[in-house]
N, C-alpha and C. Protein backbone atom coordinates (compact mmCIF):
# COMPACT_ATOMS: atom_id res chain seq x y z
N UNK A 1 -40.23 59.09 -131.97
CA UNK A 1 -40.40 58.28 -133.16
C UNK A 1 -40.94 56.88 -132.80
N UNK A 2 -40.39 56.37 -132.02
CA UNK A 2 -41.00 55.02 -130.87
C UNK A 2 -42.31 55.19 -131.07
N UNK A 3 -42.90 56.15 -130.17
CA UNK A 3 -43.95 56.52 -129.57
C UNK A 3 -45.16 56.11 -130.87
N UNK A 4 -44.74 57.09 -131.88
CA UNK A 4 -45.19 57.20 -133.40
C UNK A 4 -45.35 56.14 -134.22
N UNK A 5 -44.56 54.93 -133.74
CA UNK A 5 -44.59 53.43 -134.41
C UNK A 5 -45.54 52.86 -133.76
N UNK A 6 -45.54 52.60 -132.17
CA UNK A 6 -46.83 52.19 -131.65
C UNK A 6 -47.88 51.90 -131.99
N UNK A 7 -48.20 53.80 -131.99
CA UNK A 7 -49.49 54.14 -132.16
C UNK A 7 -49.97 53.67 -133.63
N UNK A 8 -48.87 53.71 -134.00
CA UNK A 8 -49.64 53.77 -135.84
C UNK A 8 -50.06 51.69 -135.74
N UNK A 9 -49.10 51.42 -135.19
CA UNK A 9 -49.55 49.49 -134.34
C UNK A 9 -50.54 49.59 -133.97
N UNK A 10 -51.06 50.20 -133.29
CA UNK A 10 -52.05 49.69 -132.46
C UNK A 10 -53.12 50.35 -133.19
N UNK A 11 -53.22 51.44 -133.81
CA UNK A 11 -54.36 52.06 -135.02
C UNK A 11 -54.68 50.54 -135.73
N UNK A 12 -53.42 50.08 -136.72
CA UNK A 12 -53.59 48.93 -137.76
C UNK A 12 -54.05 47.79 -136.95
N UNK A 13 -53.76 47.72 -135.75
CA UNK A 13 -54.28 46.49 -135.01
C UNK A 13 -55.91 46.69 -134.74
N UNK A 14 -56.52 47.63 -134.40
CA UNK A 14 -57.87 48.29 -134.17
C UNK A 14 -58.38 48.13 -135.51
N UNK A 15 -57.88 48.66 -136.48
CA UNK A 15 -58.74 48.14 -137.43
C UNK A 15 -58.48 47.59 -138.45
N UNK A 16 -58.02 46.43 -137.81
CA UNK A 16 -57.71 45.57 -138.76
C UNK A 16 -58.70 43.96 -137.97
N UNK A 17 -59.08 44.29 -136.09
CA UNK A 17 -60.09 43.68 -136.36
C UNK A 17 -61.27 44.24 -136.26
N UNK A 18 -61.71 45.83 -136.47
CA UNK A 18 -63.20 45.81 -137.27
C UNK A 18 -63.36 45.47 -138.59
N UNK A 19 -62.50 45.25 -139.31
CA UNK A 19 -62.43 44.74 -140.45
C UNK A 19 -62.67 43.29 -140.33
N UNK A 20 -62.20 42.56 -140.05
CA UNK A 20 -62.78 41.28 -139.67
C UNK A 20 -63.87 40.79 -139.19
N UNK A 21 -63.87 41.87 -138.26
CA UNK A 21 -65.16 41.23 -137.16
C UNK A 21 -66.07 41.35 -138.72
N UNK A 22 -66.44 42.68 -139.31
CA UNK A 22 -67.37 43.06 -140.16
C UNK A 22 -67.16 42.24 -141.59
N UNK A 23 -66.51 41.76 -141.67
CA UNK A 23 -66.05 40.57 -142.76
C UNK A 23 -66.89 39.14 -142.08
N UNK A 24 -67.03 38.97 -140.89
CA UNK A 24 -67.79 37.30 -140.62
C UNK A 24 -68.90 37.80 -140.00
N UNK A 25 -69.11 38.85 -139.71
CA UNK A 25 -70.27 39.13 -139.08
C UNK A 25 -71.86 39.11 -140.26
N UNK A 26 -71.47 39.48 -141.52
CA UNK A 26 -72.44 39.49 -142.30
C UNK A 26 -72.78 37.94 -142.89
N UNK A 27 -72.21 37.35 -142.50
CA UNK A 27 -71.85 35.78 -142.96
C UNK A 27 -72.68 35.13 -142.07
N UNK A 28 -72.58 35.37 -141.01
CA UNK A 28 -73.55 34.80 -139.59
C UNK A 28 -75.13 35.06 -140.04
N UNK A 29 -75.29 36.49 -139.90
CA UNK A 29 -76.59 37.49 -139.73
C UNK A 29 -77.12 36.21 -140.82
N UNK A 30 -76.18 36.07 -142.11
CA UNK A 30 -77.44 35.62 -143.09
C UNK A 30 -78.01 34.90 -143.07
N UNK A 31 -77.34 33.38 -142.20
CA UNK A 31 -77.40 32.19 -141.89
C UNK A 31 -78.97 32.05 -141.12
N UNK A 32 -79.17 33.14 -140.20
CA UNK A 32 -80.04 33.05 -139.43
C UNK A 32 -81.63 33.51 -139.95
N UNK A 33 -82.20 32.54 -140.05
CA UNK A 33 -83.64 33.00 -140.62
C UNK A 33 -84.58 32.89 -139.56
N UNK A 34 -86.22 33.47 -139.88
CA UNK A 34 -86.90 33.21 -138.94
C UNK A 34 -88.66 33.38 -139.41
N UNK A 35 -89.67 32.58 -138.41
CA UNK A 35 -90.64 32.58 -139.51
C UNK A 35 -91.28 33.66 -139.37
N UNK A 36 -91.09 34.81 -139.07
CA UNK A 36 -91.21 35.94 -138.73
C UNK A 36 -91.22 37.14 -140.29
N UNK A 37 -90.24 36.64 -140.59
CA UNK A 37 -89.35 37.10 -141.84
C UNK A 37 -90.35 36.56 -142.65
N UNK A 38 -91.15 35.72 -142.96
CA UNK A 38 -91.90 35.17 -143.91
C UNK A 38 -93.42 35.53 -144.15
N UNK A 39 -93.48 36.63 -143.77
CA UNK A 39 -95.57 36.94 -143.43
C UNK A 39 -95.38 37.20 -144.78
N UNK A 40 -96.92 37.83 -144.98
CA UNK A 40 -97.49 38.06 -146.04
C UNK A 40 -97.04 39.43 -146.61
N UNK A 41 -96.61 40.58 -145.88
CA UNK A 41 -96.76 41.72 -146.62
C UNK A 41 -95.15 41.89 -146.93
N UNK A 42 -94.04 41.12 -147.33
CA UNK A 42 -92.63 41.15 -148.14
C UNK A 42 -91.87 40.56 -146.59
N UNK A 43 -92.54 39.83 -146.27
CA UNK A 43 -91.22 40.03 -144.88
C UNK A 43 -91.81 40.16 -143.31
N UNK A 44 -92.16 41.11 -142.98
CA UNK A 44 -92.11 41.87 -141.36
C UNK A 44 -93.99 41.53 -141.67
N UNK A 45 -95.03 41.23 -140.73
CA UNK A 45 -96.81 40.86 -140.13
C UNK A 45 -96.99 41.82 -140.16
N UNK A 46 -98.01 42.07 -140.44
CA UNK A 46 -99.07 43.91 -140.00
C UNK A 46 -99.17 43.56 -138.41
N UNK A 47 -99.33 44.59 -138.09
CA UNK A 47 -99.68 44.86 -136.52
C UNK A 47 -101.33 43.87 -136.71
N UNK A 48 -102.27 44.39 -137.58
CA UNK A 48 -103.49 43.62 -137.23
C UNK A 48 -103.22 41.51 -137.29
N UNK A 49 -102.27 41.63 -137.88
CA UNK A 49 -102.01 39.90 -138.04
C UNK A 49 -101.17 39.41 -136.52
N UNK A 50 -100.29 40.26 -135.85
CA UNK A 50 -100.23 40.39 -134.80
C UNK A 50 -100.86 40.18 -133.33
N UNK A 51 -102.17 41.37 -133.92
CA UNK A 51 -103.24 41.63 -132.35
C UNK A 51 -103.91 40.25 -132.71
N UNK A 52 -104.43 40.32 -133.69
CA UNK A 52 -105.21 38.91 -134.14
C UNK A 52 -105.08 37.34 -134.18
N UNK A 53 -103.74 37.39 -134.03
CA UNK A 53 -103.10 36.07 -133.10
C UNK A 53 -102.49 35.21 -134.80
N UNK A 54 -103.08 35.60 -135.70
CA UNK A 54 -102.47 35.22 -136.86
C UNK A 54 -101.18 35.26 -137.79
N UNK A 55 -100.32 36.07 -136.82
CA UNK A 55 -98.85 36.21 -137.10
C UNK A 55 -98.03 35.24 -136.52
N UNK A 56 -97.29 34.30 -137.03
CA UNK A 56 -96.77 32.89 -136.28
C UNK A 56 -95.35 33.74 -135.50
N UNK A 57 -95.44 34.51 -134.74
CA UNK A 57 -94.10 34.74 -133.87
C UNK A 57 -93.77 33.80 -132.78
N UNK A 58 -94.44 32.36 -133.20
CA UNK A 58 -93.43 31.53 -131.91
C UNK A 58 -94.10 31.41 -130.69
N UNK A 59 -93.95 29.82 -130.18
CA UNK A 59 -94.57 29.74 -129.48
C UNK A 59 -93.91 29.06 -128.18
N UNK A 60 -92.38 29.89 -127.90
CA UNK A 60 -91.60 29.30 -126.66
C UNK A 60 -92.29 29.28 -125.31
N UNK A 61 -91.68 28.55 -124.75
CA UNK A 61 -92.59 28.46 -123.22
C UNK A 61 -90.98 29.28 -122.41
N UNK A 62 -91.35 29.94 -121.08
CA UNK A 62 -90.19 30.87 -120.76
C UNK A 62 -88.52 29.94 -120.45
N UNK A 63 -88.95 28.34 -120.30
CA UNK A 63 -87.41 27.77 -119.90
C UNK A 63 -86.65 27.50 -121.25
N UNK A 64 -87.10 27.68 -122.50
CA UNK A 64 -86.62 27.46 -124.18
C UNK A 64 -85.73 29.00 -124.00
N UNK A 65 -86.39 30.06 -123.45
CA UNK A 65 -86.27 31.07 -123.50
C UNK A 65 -84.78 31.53 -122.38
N UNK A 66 -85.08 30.79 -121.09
CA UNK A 66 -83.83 30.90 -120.45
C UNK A 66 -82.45 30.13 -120.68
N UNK A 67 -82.99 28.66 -121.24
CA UNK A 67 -81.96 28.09 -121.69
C UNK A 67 -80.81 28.59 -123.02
N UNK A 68 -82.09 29.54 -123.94
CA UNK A 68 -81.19 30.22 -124.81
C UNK A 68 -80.30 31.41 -124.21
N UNK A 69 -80.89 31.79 -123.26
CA UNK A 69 -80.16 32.98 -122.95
C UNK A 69 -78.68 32.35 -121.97
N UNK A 70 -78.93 31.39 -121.36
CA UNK A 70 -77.56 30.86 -120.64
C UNK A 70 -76.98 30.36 -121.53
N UNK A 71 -77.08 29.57 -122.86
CA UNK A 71 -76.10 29.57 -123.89
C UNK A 71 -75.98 29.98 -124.52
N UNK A 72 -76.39 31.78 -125.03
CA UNK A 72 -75.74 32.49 -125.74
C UNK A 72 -74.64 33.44 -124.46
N UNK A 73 -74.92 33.54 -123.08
CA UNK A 73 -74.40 34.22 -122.32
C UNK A 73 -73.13 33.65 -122.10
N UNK A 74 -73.32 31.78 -121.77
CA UNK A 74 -71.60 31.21 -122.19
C UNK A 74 -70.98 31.84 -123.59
N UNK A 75 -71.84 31.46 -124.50
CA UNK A 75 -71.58 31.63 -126.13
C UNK A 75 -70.13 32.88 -126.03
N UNK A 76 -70.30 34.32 -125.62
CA UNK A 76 -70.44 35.39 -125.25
C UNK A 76 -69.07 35.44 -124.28
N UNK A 77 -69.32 34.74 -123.06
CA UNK A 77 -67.88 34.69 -122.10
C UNK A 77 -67.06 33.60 -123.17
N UNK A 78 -67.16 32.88 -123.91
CA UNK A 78 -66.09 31.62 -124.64
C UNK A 78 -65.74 32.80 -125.54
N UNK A 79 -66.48 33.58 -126.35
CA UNK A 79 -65.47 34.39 -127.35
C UNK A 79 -64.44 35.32 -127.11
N UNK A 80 -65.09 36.37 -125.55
CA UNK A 80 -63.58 36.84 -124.82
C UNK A 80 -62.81 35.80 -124.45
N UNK A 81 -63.08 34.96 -123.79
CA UNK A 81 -61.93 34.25 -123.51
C UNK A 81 -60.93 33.61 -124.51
N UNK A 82 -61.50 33.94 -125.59
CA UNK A 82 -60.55 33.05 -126.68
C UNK A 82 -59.67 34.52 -127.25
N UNK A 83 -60.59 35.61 -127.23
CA UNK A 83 -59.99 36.75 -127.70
C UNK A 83 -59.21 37.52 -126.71
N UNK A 84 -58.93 37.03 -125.06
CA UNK A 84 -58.15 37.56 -124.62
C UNK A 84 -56.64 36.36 -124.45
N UNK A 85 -56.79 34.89 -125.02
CA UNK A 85 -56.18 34.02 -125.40
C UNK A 85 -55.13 34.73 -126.20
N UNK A 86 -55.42 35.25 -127.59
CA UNK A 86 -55.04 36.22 -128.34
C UNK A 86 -54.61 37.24 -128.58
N UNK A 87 -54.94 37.83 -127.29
CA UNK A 87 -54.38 39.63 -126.94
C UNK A 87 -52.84 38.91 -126.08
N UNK A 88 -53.28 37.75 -124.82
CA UNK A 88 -52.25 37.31 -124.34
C UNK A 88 -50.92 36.46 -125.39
N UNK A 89 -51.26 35.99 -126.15
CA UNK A 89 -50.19 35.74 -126.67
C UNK A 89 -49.47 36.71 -127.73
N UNK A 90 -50.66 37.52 -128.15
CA UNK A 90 -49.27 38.72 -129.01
C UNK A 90 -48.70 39.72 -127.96
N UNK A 91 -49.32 39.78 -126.79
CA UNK A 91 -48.39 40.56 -125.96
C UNK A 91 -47.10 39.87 -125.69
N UNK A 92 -46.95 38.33 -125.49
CA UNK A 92 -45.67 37.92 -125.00
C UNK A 92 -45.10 37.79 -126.37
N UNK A 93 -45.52 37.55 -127.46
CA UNK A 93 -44.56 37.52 -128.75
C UNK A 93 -44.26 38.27 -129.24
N UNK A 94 -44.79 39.55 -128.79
CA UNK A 94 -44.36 41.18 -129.39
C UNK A 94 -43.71 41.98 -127.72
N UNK A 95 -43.12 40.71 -127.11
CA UNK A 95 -42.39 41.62 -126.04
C UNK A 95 -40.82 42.33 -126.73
N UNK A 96 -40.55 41.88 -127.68
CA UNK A 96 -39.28 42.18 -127.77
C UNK A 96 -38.17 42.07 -126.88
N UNK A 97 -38.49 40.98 -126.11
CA UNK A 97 -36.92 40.91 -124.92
C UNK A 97 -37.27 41.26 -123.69
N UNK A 98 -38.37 42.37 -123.65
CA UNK A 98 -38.87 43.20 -122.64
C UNK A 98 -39.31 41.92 -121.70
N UNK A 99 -38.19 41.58 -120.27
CA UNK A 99 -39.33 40.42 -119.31
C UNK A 99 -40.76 41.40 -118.93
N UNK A 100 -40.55 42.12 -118.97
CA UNK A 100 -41.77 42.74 -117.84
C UNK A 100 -43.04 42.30 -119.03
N UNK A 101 -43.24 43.08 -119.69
CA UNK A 101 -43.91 42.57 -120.72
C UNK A 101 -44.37 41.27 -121.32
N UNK A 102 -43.01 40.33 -121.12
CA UNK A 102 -43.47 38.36 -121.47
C UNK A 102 -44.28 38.31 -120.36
N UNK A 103 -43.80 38.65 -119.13
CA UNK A 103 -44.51 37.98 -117.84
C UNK A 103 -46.21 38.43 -117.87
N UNK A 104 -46.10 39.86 -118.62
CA UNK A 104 -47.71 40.33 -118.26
C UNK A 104 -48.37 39.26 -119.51
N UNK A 105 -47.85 38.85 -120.80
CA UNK A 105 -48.10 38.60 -121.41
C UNK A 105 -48.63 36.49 -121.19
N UNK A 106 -47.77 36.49 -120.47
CA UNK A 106 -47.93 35.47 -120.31
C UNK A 106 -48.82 34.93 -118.92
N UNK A 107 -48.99 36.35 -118.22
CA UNK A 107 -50.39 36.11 -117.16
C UNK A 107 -51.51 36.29 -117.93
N UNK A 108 -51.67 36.71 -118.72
CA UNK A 108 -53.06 37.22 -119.29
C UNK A 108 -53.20 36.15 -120.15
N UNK A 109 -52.64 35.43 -120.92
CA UNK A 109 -52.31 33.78 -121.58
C UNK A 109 -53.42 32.82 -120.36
N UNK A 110 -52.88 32.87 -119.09
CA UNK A 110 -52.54 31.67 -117.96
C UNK A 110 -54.18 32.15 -117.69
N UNK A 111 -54.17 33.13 -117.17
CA UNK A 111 -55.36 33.59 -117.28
C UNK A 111 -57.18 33.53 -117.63
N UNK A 112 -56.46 33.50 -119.11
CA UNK A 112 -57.71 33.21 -120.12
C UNK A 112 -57.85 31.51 -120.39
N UNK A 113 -56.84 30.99 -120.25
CA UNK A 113 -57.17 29.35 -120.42
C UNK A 113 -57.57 29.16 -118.67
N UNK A 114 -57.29 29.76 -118.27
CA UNK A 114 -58.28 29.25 -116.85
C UNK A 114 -59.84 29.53 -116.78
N UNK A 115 -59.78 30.52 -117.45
CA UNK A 115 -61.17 31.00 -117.88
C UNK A 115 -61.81 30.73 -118.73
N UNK A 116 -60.92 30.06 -119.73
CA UNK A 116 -62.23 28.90 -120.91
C UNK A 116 -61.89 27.67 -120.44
N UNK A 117 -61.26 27.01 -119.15
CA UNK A 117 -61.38 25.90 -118.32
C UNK A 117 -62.70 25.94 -117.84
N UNK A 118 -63.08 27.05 -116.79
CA UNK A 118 -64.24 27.52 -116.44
C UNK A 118 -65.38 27.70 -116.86
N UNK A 119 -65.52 28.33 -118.18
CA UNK A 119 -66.42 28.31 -119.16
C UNK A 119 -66.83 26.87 -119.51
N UNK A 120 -66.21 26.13 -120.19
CA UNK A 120 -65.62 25.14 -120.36
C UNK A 120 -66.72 23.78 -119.85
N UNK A 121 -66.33 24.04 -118.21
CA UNK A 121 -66.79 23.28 -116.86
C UNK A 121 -68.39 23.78 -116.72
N UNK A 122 -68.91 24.90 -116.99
CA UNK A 122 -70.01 25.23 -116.75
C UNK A 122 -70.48 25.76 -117.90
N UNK A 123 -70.53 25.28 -119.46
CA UNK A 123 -70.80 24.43 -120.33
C UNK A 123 -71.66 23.19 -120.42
N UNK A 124 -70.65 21.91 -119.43
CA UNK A 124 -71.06 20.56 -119.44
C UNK A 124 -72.31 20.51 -118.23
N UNK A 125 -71.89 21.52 -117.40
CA UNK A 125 -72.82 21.50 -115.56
C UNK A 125 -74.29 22.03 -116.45
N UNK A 126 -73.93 23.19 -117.54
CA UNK A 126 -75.77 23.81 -117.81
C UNK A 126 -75.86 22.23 -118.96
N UNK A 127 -75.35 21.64 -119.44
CA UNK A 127 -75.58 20.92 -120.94
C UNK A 127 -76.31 19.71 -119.85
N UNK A 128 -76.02 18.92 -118.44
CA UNK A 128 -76.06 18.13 -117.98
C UNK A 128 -77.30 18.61 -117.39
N UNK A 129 -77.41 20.21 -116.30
CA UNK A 129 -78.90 20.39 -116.17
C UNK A 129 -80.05 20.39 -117.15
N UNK A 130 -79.64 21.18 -118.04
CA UNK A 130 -81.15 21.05 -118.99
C UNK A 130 -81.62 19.64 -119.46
N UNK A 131 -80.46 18.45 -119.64
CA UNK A 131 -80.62 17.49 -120.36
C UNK A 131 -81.54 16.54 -119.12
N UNK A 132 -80.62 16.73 -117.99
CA UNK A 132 -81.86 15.90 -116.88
C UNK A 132 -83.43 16.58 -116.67
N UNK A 133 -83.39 18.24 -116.69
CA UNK A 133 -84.54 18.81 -116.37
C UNK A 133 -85.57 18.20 -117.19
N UNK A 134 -84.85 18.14 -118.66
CA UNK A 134 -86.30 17.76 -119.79
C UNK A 134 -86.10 16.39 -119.97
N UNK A 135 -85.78 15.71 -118.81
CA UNK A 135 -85.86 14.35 -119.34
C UNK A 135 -85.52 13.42 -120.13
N UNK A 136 -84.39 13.91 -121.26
CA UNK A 136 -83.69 13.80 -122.19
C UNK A 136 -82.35 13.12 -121.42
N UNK A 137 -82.13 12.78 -120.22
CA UNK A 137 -80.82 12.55 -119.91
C UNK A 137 -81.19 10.64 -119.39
N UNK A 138 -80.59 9.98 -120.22
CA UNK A 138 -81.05 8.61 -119.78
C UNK A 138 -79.83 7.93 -118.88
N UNK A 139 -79.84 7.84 -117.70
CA UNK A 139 -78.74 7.20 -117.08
C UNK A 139 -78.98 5.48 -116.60
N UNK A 140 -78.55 4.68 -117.58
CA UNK A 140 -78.68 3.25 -117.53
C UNK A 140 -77.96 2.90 -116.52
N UNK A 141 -78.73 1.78 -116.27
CA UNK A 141 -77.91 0.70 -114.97
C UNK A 141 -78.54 0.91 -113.85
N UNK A 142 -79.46 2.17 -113.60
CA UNK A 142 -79.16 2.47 -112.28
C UNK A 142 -80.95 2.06 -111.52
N UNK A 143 -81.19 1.29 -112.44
CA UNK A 143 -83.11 0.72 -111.65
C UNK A 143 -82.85 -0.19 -110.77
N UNK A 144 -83.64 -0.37 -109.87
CA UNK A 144 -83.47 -1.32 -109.05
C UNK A 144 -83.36 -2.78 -108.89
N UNK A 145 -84.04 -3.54 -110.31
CA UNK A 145 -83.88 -4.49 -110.90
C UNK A 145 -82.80 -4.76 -111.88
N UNK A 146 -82.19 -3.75 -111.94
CA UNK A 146 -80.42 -3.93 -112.99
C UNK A 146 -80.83 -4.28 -114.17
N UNK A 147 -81.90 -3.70 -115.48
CA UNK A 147 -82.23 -3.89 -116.07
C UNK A 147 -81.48 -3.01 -117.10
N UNK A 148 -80.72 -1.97 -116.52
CA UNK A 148 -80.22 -1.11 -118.12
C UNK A 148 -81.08 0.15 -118.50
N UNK A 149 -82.27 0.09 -117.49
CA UNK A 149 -83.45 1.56 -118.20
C UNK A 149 -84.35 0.62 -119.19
N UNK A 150 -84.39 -0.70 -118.86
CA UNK A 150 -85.86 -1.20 -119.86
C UNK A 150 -85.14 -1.48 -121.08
N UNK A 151 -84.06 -1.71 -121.10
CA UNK A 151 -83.66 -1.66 -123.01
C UNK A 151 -82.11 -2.63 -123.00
N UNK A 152 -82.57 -3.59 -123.40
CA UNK A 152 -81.12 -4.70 -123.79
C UNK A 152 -81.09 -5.68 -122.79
N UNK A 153 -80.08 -6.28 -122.55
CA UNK A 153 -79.65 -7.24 -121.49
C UNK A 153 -79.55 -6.75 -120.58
N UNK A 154 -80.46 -7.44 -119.52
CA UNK A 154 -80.26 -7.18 -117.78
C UNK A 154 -79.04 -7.46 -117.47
N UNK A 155 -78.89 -6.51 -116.46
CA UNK A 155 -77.14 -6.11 -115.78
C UNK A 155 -76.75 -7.54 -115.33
N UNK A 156 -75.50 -8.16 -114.98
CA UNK A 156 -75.20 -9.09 -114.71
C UNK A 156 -75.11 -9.15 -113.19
N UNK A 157 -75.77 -10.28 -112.42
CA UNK A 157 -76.00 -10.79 -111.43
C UNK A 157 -75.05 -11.80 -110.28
N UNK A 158 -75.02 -11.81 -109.20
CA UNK A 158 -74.37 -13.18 -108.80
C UNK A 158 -75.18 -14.18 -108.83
N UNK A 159 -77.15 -14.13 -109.09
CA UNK A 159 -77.50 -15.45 -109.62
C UNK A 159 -77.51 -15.66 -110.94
N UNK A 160 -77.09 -14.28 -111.74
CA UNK A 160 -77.21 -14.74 -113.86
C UNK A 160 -75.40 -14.25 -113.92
N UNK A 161 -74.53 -14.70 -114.44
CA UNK A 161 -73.69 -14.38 -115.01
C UNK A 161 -73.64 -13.52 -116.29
N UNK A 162 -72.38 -13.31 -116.17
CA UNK A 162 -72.58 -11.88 -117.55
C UNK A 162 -72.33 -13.22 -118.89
N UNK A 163 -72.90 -12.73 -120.31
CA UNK A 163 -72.86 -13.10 -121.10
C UNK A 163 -71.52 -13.01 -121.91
N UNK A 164 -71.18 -13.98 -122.70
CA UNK A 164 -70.04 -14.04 -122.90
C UNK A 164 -69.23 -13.02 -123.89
N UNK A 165 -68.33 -12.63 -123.86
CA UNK A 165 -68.21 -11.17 -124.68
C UNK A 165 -67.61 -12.18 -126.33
N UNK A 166 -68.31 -10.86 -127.24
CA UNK A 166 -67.87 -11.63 -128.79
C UNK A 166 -67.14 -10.21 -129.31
N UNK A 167 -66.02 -10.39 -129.85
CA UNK A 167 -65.31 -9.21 -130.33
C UNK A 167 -65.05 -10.13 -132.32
């Protein structure tokens, strides 16, 4: 009879999140448009608007292309890790008393926050490469004349003193 309660748990647990997932999943899809979606014949280019170079499918260069793919591939490891966040804590709150069970429950917890630590950390390491690669990353102070990067008051000197602070 045990056995029989479980299972019928873990059935309602199974789908109760394809039910979900399929509840936000259509919510996303819609959000996302593209100019692809917009040709002339309801939607989807003829193949001849295609060969003919007259179908606007985009014009990424291949690092737009890798950078999306390393942040949908974090994107991707952050949602297991949050969803095994989740598996770990209803295992230790549905131990019923059982230690063996808190303890697994609570490694697989310890676990997954080490692993969206990680994620996490190499997140900021790809957000910090791409931002220096394209030049987009401005780190002031650091010219040789202590100027700030060309923009505001030159850094303070032992022949200029710093300016006086106004709060």
């Amino acid at each position: 009879m045990v056995g029989n309660k479980n299972r019928k748990r873990r059935i309602f647990s199974l789908l109760g999140l394809v039910i979900s997932i399929f509840l936000f999943l259509p919510i996303r899809t819609q959000a996302l448009t593209s100019q692809i979606l917009q040709g002339s014949s309801g939607g989807v280019p003829s193949i001849e608007s295609v060969i003919t170079g007259k179908a606007k499918l985009g014009n990424t260069n291949p690092e737009d292309t890798v950078i999306f793919l390393i942040k949908a591939f974090l994107s991707i490891l952050s949602l297991i890790a949050v969803i095994f966040i989740l598996y770990g804590g209803f295992a230790w709150m549905t131990s019923s008393g059982n230690q063996e069970k808190a303890t697994k429950g609570q490694d697989i917890l310890k676990a997954a926050v080490v692993g969206l630590i990680v994620i996490m950390i190499s997140w900021s390491i790809t957000l910090f490469v791409i931002s220096a690669a394209s030049g987009k990353l401005e780190l002031k102070g650091t010219t040789e004349d202590a100027t700030g990067a060309g923009e505001g008051e030159p850094l303070p000197t032992s022949e200029q003193p710093a300016p006086p602070m106004t709060y």
